[in-house]
PDB file of N, CA and C in Angstrom:
ATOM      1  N   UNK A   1       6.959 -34.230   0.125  1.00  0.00           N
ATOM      2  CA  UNK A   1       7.461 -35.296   0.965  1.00  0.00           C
ATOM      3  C   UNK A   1       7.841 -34.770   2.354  1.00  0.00           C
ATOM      4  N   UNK A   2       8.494 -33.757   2.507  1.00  0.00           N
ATOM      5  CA  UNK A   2       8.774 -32.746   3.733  1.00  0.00           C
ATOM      6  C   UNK A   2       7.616 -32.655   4.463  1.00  0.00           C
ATOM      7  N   UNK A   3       6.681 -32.590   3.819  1.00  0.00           N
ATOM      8  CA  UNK A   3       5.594 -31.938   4.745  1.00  0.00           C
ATOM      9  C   UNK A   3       4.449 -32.773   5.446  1.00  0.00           C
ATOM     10  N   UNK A   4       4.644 -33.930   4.774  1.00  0.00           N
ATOM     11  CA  UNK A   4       4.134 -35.543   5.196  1.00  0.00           C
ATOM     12  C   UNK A   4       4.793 -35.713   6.594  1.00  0.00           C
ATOM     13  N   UNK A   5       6.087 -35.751   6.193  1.00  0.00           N
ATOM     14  CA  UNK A   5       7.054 -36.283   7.240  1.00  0.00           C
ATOM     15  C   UNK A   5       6.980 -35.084   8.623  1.00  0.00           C
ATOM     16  N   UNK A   6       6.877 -34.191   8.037  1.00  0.00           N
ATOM     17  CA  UNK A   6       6.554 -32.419   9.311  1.00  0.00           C
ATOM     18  C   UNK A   6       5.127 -33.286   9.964  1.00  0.00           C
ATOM     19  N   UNK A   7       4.275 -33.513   9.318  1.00  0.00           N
ATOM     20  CA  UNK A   7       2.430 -33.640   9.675  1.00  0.00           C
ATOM     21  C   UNK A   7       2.908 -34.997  10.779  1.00  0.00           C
ATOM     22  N   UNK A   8       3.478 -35.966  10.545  1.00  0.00           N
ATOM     23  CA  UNK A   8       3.774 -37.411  10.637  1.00  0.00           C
ATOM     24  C   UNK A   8       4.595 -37.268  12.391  1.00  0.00           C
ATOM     25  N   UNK A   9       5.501 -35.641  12.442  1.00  0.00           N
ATOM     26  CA  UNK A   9       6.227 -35.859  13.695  1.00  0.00           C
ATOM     27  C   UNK A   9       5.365 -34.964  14.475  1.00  0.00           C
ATOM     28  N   UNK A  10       4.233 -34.049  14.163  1.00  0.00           N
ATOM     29  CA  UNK A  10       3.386 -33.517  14.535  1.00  0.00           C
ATOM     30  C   UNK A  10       2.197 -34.221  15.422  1.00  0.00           C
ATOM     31  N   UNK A  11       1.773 -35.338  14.492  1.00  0.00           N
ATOM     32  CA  UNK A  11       1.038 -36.213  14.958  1.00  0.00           C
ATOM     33  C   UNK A  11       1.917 -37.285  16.291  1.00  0.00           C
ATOM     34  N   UNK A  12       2.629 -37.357  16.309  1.00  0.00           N
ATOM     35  CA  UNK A  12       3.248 -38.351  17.409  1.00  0.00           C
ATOM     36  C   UNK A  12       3.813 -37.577  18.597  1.00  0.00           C
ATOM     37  N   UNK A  13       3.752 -35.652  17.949  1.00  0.00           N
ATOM     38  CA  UNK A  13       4.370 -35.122  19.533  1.00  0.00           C
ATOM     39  C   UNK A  13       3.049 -35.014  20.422  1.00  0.00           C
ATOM     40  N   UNK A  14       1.574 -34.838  19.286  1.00  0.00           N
ATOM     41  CA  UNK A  14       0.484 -34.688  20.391  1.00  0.00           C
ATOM     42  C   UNK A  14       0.047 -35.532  20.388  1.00  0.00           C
ATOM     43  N   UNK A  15      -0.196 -36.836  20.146  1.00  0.00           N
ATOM     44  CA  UNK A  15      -0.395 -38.617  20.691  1.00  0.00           C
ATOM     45  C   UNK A  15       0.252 -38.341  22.107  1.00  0.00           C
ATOM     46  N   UNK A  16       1.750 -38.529  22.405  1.00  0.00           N
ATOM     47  CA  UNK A  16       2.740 -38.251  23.182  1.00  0.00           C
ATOM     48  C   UNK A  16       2.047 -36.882  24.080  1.00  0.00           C
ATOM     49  N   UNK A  17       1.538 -35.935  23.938  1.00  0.00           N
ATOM     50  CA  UNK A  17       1.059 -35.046  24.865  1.00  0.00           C
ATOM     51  C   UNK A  17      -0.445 -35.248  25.602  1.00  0.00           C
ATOM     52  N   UNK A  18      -1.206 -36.479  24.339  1.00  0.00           N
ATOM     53  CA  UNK A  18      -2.055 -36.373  24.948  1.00  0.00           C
ATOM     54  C   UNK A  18      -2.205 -37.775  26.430  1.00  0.00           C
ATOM     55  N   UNK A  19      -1.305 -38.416  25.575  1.00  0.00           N
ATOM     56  CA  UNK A  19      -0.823 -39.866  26.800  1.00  0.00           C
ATOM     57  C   UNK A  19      -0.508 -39.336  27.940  1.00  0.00           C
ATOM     58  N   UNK A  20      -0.032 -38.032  27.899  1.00  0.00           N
ATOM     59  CA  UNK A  20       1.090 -37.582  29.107  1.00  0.00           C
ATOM     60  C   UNK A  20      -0.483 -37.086  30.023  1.00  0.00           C
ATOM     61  N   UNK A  21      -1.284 -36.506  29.294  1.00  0.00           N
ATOM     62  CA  UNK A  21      -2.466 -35.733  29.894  1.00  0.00           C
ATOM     63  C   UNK A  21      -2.809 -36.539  30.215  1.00  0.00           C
ATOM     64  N   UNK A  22      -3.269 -38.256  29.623  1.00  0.00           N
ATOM     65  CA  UNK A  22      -4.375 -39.021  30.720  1.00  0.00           C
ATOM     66  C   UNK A  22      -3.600 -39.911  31.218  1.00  0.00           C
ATOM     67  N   UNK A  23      -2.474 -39.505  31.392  1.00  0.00           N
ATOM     68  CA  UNK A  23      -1.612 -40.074  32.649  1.00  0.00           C
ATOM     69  C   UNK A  23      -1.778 -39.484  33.709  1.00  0.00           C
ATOM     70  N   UNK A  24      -1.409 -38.054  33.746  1.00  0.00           N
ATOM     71  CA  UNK A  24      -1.635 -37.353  34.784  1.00  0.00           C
ATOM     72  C   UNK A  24      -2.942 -36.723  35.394  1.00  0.00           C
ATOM     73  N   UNK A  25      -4.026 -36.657  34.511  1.00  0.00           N
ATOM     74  CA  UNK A  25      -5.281 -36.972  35.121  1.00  0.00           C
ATOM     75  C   UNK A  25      -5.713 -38.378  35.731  1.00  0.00           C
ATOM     76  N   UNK A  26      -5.114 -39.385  35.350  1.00  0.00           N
ATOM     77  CA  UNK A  26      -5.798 -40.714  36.265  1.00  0.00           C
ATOM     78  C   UNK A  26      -5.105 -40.719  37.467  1.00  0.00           C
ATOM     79  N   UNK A  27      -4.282 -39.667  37.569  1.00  0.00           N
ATOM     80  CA  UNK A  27      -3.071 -39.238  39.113  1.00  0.00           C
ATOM     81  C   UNK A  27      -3.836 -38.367  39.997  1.00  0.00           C
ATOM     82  N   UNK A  28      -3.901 -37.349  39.057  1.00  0.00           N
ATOM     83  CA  UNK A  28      -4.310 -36.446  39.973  1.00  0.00           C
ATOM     84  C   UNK A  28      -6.204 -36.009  40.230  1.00  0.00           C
ATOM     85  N   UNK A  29      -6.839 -36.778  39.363  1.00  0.00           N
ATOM     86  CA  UNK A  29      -8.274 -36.222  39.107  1.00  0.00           C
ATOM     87  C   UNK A  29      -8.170 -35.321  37.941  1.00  0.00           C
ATOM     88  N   UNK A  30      -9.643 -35.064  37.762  1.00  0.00           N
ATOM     89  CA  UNK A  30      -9.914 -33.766  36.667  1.00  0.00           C
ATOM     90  C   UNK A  30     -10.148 -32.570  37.178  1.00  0.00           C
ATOM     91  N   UNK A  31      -9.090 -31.094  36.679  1.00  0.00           N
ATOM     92  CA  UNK A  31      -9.364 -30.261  37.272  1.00  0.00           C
ATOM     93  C   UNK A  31      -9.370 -29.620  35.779  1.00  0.00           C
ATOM     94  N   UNK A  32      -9.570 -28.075  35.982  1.00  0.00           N
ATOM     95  CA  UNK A  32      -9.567 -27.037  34.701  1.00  0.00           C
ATOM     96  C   UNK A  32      -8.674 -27.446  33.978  1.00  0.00           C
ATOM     97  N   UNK A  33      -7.264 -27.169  34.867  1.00  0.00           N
ATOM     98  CA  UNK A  33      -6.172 -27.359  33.798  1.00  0.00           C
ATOM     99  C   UNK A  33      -5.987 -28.554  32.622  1.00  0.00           C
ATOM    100  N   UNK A  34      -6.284 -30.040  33.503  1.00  0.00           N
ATOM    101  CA  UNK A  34      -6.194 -31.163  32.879  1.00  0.00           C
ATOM    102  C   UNK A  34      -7.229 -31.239  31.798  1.00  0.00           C
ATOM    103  N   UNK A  35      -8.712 -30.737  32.128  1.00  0.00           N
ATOM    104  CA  UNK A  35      -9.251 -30.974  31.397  1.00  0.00           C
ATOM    105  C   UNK A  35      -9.023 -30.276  29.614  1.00  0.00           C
ATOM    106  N   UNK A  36      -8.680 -29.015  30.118  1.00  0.00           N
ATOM    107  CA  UNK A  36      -7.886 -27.713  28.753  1.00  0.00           C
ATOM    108  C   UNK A  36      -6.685 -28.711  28.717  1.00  0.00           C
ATOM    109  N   UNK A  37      -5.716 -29.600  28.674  1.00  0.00           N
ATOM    110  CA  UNK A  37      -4.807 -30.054  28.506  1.00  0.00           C
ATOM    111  C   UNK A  37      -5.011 -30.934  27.600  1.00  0.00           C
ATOM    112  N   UNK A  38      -6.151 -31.730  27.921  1.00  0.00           N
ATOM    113  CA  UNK A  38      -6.554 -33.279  26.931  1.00  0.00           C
ATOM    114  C   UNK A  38      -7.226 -32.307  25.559  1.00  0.00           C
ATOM    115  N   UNK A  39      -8.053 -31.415  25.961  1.00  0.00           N
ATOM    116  CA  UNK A  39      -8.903 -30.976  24.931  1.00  0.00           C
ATOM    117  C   UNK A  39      -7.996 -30.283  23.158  1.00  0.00           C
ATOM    118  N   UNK A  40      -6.856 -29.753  23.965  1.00  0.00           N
ATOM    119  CA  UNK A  40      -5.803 -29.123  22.968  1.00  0.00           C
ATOM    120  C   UNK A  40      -5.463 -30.315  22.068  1.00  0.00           C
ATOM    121  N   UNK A  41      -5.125 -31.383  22.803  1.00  0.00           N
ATOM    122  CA  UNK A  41      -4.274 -32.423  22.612  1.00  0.00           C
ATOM    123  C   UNK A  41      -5.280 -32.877  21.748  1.00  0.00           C
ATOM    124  N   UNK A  42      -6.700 -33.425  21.719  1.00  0.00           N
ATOM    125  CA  UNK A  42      -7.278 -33.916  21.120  1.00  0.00           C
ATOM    126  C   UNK A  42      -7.846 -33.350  20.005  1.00  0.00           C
ATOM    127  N   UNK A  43      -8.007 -31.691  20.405  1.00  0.00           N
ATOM    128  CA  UNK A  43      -8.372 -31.007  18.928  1.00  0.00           C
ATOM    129  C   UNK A  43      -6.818 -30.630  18.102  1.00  0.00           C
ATOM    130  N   UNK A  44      -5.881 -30.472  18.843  1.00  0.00           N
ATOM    131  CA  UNK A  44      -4.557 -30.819  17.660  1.00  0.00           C
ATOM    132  C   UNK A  44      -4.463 -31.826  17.262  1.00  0.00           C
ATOM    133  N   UNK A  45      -4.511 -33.547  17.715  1.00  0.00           N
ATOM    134  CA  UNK A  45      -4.614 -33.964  16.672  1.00  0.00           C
ATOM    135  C   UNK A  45      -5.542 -34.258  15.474  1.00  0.00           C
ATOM    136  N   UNK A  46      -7.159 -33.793  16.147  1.00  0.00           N
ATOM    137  CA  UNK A  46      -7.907 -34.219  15.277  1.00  0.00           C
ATOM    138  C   UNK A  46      -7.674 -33.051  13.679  1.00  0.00           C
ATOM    139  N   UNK A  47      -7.334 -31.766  13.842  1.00  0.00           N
ATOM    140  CA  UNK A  47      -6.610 -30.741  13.019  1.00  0.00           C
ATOM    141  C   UNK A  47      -5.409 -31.960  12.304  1.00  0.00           C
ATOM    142  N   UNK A  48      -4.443 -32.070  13.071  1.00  0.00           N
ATOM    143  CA  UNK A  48      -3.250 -32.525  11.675  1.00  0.00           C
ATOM    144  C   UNK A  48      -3.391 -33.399  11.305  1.00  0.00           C
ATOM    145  N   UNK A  49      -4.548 -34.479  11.568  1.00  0.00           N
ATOM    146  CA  UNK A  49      -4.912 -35.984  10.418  1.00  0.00           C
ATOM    147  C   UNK A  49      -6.249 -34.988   9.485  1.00  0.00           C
ATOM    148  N   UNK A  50      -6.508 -34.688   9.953  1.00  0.00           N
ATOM    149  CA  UNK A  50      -7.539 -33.527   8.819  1.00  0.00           C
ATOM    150  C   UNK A  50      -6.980 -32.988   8.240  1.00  0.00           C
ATOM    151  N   UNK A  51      -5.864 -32.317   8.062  1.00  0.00           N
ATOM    152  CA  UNK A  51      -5.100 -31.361   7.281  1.00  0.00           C
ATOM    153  C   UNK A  51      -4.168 -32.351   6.222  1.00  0.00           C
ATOM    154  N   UNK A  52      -3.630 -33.388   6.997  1.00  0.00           N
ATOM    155  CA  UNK A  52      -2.583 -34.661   6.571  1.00  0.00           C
ATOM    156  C   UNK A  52      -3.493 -35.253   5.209  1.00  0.00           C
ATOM    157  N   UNK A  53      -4.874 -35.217   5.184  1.00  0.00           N
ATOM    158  CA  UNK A  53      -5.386 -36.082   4.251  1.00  0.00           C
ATOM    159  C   UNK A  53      -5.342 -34.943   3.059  1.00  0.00           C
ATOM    160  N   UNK A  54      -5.277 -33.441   3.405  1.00  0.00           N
ATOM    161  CA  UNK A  54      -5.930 -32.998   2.244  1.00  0.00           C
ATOM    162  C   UNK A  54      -3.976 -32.714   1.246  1.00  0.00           C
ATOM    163  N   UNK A  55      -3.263 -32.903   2.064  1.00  0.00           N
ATOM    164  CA  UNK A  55      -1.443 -32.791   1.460  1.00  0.00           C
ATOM    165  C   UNK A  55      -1.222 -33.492   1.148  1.00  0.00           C
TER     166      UNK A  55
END
């Protein structure tokens, strides 16, 4: 049950990081950084709903 709830606040800090990324790319343009910013964001969460199904 712990570890649902760990996966569950995991998933909403990088939702939340990745919002923050295409916030600040529709500000500033796409540069290296932004683009490595969304990409983390999107391969962390696609990792903890992949991992979430197999717990």
């Amino acid at each position: 049950m712990r570890s649902k709830i760990f996966l569950i606040a995991i998933v909403i800090f990088l939702v939340c990081l990745l919002l923050e990324q295409l916030k600040r790319t529709k500000k500033e343009g796409l540069d290296k950084l932004s683009i490595g910013g969304l990409s983390v964001a999107i391969i962390g969460v696609v990792i903890v709903l992949i991992s979430s199904i197999f717990v």
